[in-house]
C-alpha atoms as a PDB file:
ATOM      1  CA  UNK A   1      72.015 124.492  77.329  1.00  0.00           C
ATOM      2  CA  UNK A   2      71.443 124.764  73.381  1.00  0.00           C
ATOM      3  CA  UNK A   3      72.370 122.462  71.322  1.00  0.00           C
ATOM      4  CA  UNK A   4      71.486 122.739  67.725  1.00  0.00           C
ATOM      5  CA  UNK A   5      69.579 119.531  66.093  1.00  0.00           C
ATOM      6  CA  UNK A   6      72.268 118.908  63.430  1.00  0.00           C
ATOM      7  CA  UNK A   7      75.273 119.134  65.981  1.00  0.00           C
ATOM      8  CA  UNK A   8      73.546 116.055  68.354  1.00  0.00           C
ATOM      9  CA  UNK A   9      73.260 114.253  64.629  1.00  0.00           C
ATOM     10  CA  UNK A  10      77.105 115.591  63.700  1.00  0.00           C
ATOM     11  CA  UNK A  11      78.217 114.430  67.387  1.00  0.00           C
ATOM     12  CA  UNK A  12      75.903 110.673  66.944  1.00  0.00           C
ATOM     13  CA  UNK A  13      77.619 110.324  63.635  1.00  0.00           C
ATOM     14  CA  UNK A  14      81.245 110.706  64.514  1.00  0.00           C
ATOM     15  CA  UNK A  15      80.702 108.122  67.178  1.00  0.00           C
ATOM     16  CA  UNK A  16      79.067 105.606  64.665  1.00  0.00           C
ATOM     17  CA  UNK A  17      81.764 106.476  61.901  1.00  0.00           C
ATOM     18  CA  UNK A  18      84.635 106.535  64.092  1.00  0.00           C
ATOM     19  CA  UNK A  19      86.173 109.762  63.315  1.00  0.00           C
ATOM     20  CA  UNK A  20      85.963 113.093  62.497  1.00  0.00           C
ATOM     21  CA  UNK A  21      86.695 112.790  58.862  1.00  0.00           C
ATOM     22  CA  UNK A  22      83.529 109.429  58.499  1.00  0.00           C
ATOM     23  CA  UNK A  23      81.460 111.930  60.238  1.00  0.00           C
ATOM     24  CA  UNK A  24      82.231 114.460  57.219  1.00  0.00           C
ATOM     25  CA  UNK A  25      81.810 111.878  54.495  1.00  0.00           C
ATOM     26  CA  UNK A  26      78.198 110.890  55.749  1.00  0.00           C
ATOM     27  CA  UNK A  27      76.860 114.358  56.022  1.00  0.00           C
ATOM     28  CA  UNK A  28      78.248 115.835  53.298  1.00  0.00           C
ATOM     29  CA  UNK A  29      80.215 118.706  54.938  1.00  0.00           C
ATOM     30  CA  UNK A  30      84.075 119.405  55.858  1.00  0.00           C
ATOM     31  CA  UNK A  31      85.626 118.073  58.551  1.00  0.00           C
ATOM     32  CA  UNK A  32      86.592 121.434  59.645  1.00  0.00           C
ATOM     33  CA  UNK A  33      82.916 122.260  59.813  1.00  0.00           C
ATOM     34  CA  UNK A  34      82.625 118.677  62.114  1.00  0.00           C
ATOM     35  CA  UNK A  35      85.651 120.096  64.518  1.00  0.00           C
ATOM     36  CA  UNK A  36      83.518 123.448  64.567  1.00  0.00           C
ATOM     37  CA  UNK A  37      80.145 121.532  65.431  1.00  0.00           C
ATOM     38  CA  UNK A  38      81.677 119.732  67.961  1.00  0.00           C
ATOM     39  CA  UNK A  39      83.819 122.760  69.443  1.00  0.00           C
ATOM     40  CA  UNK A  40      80.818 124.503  69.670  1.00  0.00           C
ATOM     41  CA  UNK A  41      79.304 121.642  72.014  1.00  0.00           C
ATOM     42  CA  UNK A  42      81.861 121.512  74.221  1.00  0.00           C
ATOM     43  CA  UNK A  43      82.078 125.660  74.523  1.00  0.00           C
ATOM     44  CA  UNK A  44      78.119 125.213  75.471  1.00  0.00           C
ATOM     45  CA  UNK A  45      78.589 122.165  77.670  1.00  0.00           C
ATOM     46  CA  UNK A  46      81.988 123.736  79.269  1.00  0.00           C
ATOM     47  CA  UNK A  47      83.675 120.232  79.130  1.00  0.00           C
ATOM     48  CA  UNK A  48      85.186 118.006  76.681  1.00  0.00           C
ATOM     49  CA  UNK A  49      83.041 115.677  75.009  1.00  0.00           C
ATOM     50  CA  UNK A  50      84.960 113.509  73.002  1.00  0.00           C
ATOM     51  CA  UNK A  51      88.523 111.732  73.050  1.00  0.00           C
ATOM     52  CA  UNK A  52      90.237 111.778  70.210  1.00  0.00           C
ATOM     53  CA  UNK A  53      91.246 108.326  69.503  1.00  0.00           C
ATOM     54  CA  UNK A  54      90.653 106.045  67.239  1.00  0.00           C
ATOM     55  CA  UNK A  55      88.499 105.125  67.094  1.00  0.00           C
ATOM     56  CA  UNK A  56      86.487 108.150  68.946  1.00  0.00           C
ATOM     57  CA  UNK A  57      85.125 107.838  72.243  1.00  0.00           C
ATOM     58  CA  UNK A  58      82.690 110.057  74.499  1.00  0.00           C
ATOM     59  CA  UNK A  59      83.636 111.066  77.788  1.00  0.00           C
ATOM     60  CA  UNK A  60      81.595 111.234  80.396  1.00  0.00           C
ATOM     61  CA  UNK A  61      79.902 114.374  80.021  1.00  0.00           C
ATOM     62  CA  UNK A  62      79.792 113.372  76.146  1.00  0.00           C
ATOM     63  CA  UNK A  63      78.116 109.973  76.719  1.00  0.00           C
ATOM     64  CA  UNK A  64      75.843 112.021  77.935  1.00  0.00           C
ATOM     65  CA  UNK A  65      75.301 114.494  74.971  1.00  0.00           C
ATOM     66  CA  UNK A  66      75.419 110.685  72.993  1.00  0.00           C
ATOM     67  CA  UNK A  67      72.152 109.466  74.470  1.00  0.00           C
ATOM     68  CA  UNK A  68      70.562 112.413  73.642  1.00  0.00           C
ATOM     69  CA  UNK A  69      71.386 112.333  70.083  1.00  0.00           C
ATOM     70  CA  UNK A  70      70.375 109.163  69.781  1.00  0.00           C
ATOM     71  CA  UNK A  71      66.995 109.686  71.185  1.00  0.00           C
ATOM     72  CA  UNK A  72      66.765 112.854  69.080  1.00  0.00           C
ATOM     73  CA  UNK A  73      67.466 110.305  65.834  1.00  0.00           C
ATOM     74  CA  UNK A  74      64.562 108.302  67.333  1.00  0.00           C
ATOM     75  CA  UNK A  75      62.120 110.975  67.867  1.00  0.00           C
ATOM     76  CA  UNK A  76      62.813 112.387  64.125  1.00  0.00           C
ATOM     77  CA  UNK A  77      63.258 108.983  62.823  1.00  0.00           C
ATOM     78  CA  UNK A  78      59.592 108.261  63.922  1.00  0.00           C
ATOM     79  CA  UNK A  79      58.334 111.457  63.015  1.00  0.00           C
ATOM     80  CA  UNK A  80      59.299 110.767  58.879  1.00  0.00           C
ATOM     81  CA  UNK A  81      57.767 107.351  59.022  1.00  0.00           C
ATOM     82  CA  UNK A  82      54.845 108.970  60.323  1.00  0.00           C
ATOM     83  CA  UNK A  83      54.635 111.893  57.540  1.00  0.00           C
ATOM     84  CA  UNK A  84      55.834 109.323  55.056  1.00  0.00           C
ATOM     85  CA  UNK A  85      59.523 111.439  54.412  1.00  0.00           C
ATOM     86  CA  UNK A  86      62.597 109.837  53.953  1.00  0.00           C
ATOM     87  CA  UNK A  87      63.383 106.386  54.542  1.00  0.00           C
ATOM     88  CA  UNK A  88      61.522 103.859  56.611  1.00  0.00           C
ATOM     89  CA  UNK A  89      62.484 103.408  60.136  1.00  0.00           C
ATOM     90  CA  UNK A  90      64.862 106.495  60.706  1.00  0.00           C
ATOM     91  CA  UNK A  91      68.231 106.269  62.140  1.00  0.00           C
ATOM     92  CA  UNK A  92      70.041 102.864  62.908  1.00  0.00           C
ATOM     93  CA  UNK A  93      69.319 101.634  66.260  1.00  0.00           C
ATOM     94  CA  UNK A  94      71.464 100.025  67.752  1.00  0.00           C
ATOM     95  CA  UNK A  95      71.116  97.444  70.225  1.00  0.00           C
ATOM     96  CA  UNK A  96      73.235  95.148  73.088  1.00  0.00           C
ATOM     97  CA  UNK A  97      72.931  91.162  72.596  1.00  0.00           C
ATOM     98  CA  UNK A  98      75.226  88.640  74.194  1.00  0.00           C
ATOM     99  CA  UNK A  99      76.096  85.789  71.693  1.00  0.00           C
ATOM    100  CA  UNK A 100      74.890  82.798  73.155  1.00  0.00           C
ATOM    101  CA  UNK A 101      71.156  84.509  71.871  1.00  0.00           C
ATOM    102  CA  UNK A 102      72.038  86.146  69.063  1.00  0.00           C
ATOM    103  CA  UNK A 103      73.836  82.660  67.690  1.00  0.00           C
ATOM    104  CA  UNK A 104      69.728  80.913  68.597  1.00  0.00           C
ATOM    105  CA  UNK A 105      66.877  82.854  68.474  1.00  0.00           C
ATOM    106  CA  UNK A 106      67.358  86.508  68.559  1.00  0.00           C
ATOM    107  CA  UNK A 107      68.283  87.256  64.943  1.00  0.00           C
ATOM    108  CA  UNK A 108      65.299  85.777  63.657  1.00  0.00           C
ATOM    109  CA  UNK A 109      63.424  88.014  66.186  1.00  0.00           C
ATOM    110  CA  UNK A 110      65.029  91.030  64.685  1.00  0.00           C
ATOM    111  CA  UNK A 111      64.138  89.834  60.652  1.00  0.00           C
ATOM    112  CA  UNK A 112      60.273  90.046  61.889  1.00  0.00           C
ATOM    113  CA  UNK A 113      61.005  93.189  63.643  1.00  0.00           C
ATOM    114  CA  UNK A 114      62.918  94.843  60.868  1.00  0.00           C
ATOM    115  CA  UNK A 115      59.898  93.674  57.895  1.00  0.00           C
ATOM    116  CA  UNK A 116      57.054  95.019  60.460  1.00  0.00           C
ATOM    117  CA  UNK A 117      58.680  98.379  61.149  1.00  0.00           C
ATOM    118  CA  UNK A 118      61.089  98.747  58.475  1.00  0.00           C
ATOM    119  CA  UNK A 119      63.627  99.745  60.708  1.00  0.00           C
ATOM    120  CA  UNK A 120      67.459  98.979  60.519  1.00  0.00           C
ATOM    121  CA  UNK A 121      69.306  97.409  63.542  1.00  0.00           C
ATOM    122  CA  UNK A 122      72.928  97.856  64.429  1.00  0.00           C
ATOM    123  CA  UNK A 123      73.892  94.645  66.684  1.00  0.00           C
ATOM    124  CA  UNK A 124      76.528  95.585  69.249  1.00  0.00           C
ATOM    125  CA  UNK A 125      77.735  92.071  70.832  1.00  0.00           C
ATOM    126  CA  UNK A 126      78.593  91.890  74.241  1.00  0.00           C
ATOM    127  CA  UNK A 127      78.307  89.717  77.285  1.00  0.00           C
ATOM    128  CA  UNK A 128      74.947  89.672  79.100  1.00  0.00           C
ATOM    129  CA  UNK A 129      76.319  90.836  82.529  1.00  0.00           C
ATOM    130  CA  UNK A 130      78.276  93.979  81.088  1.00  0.00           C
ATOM    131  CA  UNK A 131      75.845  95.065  78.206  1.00  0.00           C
ATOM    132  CA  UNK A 132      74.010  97.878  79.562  1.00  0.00           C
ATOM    133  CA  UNK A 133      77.475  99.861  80.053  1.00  0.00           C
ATOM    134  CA  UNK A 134      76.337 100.010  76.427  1.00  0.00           C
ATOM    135  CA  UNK A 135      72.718 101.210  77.860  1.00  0.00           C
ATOM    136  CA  UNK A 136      74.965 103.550  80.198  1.00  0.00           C
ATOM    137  CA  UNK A 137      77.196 105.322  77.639  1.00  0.00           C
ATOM    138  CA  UNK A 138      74.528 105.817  75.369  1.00  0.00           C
ATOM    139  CA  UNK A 139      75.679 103.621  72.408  1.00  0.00           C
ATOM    140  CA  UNK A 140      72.922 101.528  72.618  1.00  0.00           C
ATOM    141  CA  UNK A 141      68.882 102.156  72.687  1.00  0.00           C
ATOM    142  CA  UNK A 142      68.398  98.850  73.734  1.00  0.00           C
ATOM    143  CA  UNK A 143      70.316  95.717  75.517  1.00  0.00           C
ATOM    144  CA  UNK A 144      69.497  92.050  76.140  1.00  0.00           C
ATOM    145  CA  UNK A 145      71.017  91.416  79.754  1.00  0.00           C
ATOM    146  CA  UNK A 146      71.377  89.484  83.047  1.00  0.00           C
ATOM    147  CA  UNK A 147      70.685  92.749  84.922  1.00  0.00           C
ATOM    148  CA  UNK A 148      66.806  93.310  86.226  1.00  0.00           C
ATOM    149  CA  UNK A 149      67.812  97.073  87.733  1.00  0.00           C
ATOM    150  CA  UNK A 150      67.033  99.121  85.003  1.00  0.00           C
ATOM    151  CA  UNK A 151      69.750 101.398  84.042  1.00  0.00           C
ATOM    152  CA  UNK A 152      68.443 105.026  84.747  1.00  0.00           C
ATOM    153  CA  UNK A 153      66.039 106.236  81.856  1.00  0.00           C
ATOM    154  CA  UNK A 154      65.645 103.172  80.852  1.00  0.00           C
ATOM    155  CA  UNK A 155      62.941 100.487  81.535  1.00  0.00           C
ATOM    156  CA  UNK A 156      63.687  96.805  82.498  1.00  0.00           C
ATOM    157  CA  UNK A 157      61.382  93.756  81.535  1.00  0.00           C
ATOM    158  CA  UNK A 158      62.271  90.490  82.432  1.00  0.00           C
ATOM    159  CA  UNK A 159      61.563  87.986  78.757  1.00  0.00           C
ATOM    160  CA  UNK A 160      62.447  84.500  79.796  1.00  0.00           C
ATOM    161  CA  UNK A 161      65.417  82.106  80.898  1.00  0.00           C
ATOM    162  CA  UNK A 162      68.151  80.333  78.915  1.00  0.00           C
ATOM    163  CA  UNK A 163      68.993  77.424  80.620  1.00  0.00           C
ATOM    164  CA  UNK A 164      72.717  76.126  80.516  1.00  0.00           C
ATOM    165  CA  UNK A 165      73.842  72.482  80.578  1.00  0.00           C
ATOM    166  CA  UNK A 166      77.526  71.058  81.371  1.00  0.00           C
ATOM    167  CA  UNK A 167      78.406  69.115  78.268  1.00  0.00           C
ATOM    168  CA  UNK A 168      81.398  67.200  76.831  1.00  0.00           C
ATOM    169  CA  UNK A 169      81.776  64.800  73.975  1.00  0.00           C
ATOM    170  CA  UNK A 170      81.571  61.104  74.563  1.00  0.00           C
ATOM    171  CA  UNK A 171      85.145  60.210  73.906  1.00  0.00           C
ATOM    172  CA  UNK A 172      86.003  63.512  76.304  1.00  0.00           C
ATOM    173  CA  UNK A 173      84.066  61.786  79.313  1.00  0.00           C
ATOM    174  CA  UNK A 174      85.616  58.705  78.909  1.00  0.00           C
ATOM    175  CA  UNK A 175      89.137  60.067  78.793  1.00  0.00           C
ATOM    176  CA  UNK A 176      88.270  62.047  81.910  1.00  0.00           C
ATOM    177  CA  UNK A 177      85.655  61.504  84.033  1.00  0.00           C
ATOM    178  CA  UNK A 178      85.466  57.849  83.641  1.00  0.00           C
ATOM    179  CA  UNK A 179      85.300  57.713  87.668  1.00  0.00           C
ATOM    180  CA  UNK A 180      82.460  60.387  87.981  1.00  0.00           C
ATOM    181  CA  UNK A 181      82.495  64.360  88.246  1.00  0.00           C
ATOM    182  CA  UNK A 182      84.227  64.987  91.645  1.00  0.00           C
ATOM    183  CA  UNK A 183      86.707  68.145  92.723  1.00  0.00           C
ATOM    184  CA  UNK A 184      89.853  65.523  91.830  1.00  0.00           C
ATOM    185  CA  UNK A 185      88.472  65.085  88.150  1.00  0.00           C
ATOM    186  CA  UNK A 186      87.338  68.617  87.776  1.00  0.00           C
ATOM    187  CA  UNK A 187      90.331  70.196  88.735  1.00  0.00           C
ATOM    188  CA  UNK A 188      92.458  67.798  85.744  1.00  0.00           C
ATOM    189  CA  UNK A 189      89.855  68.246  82.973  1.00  0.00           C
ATOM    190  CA  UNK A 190      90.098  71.114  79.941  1.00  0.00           C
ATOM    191  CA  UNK A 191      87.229  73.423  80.064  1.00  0.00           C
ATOM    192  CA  UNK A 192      86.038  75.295  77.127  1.00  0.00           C
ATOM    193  CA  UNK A 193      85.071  79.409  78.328  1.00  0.00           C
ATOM    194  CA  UNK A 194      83.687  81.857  75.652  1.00  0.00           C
ATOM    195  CA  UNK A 195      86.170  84.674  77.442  1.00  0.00           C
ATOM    196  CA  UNK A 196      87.365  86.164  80.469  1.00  0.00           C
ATOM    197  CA  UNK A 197      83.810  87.353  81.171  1.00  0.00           C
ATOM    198  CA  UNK A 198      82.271  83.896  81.103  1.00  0.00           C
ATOM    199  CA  UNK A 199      81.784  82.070  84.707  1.00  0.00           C
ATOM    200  CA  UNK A 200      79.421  79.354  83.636  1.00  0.00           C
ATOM    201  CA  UNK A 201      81.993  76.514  84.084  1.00  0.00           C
ATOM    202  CA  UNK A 202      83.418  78.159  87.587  1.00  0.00           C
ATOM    203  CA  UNK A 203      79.332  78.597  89.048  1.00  0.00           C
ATOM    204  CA  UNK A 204      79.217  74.880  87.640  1.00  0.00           C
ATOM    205  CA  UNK A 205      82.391  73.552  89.198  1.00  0.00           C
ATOM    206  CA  UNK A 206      81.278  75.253  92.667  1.00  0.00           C
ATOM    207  CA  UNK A 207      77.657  73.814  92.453  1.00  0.00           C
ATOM    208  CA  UNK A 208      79.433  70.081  91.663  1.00  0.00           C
ATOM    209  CA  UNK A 209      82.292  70.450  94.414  1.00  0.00           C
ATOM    210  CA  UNK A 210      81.127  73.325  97.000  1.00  0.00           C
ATOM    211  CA  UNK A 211      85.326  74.184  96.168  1.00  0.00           C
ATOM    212  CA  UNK A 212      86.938  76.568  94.088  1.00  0.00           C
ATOM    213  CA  UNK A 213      89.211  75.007  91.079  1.00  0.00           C
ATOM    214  CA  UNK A 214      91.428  76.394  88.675  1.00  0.00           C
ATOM    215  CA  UNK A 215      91.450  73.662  85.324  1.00  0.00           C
ATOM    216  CA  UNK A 216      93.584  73.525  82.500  1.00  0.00           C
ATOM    217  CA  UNK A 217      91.539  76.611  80.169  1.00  0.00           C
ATOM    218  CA  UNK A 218      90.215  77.143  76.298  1.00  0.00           C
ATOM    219  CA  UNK A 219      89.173  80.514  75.526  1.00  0.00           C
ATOM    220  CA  UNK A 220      86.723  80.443  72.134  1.00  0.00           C
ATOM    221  CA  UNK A 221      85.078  83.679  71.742  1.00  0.00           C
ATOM    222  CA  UNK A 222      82.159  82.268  69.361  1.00  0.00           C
ATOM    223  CA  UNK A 223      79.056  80.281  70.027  1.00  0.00           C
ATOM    224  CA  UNK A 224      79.150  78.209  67.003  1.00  0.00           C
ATOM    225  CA  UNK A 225      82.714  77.259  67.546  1.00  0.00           C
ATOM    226  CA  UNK A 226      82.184  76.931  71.365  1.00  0.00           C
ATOM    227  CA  UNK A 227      80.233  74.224  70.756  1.00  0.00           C
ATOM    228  CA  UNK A 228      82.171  73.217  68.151  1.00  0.00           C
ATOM    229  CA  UNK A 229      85.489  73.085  70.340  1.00  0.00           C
ATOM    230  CA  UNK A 230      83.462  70.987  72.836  1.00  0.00           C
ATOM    231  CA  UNK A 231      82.814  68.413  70.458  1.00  0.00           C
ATOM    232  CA  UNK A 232      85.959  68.125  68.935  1.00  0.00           C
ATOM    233  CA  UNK A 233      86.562  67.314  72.554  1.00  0.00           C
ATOM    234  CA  UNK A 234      89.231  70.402  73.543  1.00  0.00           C
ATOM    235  CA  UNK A 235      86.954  70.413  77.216  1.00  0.00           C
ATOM    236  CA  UNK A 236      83.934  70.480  78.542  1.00  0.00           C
ATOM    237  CA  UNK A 237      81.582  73.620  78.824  1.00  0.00           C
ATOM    238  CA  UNK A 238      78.337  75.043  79.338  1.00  0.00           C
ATOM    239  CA  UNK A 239      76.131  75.626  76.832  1.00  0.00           C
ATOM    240  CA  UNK A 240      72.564  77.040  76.319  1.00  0.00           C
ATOM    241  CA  UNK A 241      69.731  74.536  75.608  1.00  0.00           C
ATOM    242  CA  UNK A 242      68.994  75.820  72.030  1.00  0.00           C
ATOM    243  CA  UNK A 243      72.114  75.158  70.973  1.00  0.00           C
ATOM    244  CA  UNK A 244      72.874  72.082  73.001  1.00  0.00           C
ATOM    245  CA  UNK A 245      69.978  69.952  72.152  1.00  0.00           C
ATOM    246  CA  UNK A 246      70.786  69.090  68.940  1.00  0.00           C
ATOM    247  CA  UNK A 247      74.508  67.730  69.755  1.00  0.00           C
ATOM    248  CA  UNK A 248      73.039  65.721  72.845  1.00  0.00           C
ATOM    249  CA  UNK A 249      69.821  63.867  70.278  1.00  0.00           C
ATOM    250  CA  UNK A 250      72.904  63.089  67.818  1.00  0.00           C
ATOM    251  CA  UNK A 251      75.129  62.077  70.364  1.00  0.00           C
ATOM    252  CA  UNK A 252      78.019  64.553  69.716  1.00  0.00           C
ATOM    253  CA  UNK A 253      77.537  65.594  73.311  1.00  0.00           C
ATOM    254  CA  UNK A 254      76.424  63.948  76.229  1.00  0.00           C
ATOM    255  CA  UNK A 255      75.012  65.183  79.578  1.00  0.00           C
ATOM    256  CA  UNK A 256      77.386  65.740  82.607  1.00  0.00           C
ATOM    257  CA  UNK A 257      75.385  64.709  85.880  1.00  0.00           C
ATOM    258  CA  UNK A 258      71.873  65.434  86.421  1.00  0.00           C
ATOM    259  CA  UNK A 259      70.099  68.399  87.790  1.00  0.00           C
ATOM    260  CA  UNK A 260      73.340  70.778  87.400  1.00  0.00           C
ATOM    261  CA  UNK A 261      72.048  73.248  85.248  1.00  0.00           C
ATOM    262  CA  UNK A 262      72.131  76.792  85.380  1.00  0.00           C
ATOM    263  CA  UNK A 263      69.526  79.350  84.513  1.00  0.00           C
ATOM    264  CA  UNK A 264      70.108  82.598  83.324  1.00  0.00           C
ATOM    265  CA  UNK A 265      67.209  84.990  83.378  1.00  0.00           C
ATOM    266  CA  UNK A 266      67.323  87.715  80.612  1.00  0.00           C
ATOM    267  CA  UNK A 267      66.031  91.143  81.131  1.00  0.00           C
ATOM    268  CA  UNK A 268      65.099  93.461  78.021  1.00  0.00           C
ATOM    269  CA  UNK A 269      66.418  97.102  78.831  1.00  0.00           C
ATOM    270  CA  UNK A 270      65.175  99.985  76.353  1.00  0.00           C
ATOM    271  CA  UNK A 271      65.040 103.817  76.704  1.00  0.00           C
ATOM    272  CA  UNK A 272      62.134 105.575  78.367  1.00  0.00           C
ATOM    273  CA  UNK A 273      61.319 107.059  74.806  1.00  0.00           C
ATOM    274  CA  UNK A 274      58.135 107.597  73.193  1.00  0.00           C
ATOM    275  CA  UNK A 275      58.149 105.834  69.881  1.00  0.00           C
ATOM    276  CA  UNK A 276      56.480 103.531  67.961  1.00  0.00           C
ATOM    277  CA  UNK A 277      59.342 101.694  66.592  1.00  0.00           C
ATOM    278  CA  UNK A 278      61.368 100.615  69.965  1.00  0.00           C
ATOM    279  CA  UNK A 279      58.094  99.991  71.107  1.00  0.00           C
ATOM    280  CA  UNK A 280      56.924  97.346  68.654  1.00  0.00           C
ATOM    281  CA  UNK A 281      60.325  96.209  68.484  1.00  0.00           C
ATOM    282  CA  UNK A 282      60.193  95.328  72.499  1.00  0.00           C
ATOM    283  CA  UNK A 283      56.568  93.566  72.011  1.00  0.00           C
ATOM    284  CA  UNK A 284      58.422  91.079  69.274  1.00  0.00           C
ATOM    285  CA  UNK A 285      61.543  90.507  71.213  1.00  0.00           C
ATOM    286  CA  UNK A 286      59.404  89.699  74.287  1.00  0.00           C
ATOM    287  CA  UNK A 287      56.764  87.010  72.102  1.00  0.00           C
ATOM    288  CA  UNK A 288      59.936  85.759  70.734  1.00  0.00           C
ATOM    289  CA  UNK A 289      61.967  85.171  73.581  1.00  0.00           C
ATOM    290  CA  UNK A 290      58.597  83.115  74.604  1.00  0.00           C
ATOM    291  CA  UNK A 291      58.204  81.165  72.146  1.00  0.00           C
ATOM    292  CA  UNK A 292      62.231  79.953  72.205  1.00  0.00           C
ATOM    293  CA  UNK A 293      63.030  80.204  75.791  1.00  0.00           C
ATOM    294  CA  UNK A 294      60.094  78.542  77.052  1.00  0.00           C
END
C-alpha cells in the first residue's frame, strides 16, 4: 500500500489539531484538499480511518496509519537536524506520563532533554497502568508506565521505583484512628483517590486488613492538590515519596503504620525507531529517574 509522505503528515496533523479544518490551517491548504488526502487513504487502505468527531479519532485500522506517521515525522524530523534544515528537533513528540511523576521529577528531566536535543515534547497525562493504550493507538512515541511487556514495536526498560506511603494529617489521625489502623477504622475513615483508576488506598487497605472495604471517597484528580486535600485533612491517601517527604519533615503529614508501603516499578516504553533524538531522550529519562527514584 502507497501512501504519499504528505498524506501520513496531513492524517498526523488532523489528529494533533483535532479536525479537519486545524489540519488545513497548519499546512496551509483547504480543507477540501485535507478530506481529499484523507479519502485517498482510506480508498488505498479499503477501510475507514478516521471518526469524525470532535474531536477526531482513528479507528483501528487508522491508529494504525497514526503510528506510522508519527514515525515518518521522526525519521524526517531527524534527518533536518542532521542536514541542518528547518527547525531543531522535528515534529512534536509526544509522550505518556502519569502525574504523580510528572508533578516530581520528570519535567525537569524533559528541560535537559529538550536544551540537549532541541526537541519539543507534547505531554499526554495519563495513569501509569493505562498509558501505553497511548503507545497502542499510536498517539504517543513514548510512555512512562507500570507495564514491563512491551507493547508490540516498542521496547520496554524498566527505570526505577516510586515508592508510596499511607499518609494523613495529624489532626485527621486523631479524629480517626486514635485506636490504631484496623478493618473497623478503615472502613469509617475518608480516603483521598486521584480517580477511578487509582487503587493505591484499596491495595493499602487489603495489605492492613487482608479484607475488602468500601470508605467514605474524595476524588482529586491533581497531585499538588492530592496532597493538598490530605492535609487539609478531607482523608487519608497514598502518596509518592518525592512528594510526601516534605509534608512528613514539616509535620503536615504523618506516617500511617510502619512497613505498609507500596512500590510501583516504572517501565520506559519507546518505539523501535532509529533516531537520535528518542534515543538520547530515553538515556536522560533513565539517569534521571536514577538519580530521583533511588
Amino acid at each position: 500500500m502507497d501512501l504519499p509522505v504528505e498524506h501520513l503528515q496531513t492524517f498526523a496533523a488532523i489528529i494533533e489539531e483535532g479536525s479537519f479544518e486545524g489540519a488545513a490551517r497548519r499546512l496551509h491548504i483547504t480543507p477540501s484538499a485535507v478530506s481529499q488526502r484523507v479519502r485517498a487513504m482510506e480508498e488505498r487502505a479499503g477501510s475507514v480511518l478516521l471518526r469524525r468527531s470532535r474531536p477526531v479519532a482513528t479507528t483501528t485500522a487508522g491508529a494504525s496509519v497514526l503510528r506510522a506517521a508519527r514515525q515518518v515525522q521522526r525519521v524526517v524530523g531527524d534527518l533536518a537536524t542532521e542536514l541542518e534544515q528547518g527547525p531543531s528537533g522535528g515534529a512534536l513528540i509526544p509522550i505518556v506520563v502519569n502525574a504523580d511523576s510528572l508533578a516530581t521529577w520528570f519535567v525537569p528531566a524533559l528541560a535537559r532533554a529538550s536544551h540537549e536535543t532541541g526537541a519539543r515534547f507534547e505531554v499526554l497525562r495519563a495513569d501509569e497502568s493505562v498509558s501505553t493504550e497511548r503507545l497502542r493507538s499510536g498517539e504517543s512515541m513514548a510512555a512512562l508506565t507500570a507495564t514491563a511487556e512491551a507493547v508490540p514495536g516498542c521496547s520496554s526498560t524498566r527505570i526505577g521505583v516510586d515508592r508510596y506511603q499511607a499518609v494523613a494529617s495529624p489532626e485527621f489521625v486523631m479524629r480517626y484512628f486514635a485506636k490504631g489502623l484496623s478493618a473497623e477504622t478503615l472502613a469509617a475513615a475518608p480516603v483521598v483517590e486521584f480517580d477511578r483508576h487509582d487503587d493505591f488506598q484499596a491495595r493499602f487497605i487489603r495489605r492492613v486488613t487482608r479484607a475488602r472495604i468500601d470508605p467514605p471517597r474524595h476524588f482529586i484528580p491533581s497531585s499538588a492538590e492530592f496532597v493538598r486535600a490530605i492535609e487539609l485533612g478531607m482523608g487519608w491517601g497514598m502518596v509518592p515519596r518525592l512528594q510526601g517527604v516534605p509534608c512528613l519533615e514539616a509535620g503536615s503529614l504523618v506516617a500511617l503504620g510502619s512497613g505498609n508501603s507500596i512500590d510501583l516499578p516504572l517501565y520506559w516504553q519507546r518505539w523501535n525507531l532509529r533516531s537520535p533524538v528518542l534515543d538520547r531522550l530515553s538515556v536522560i529519562i533513565a539517569e534521571e529517574a536514577a538519580k530521583a527514584l533511588g
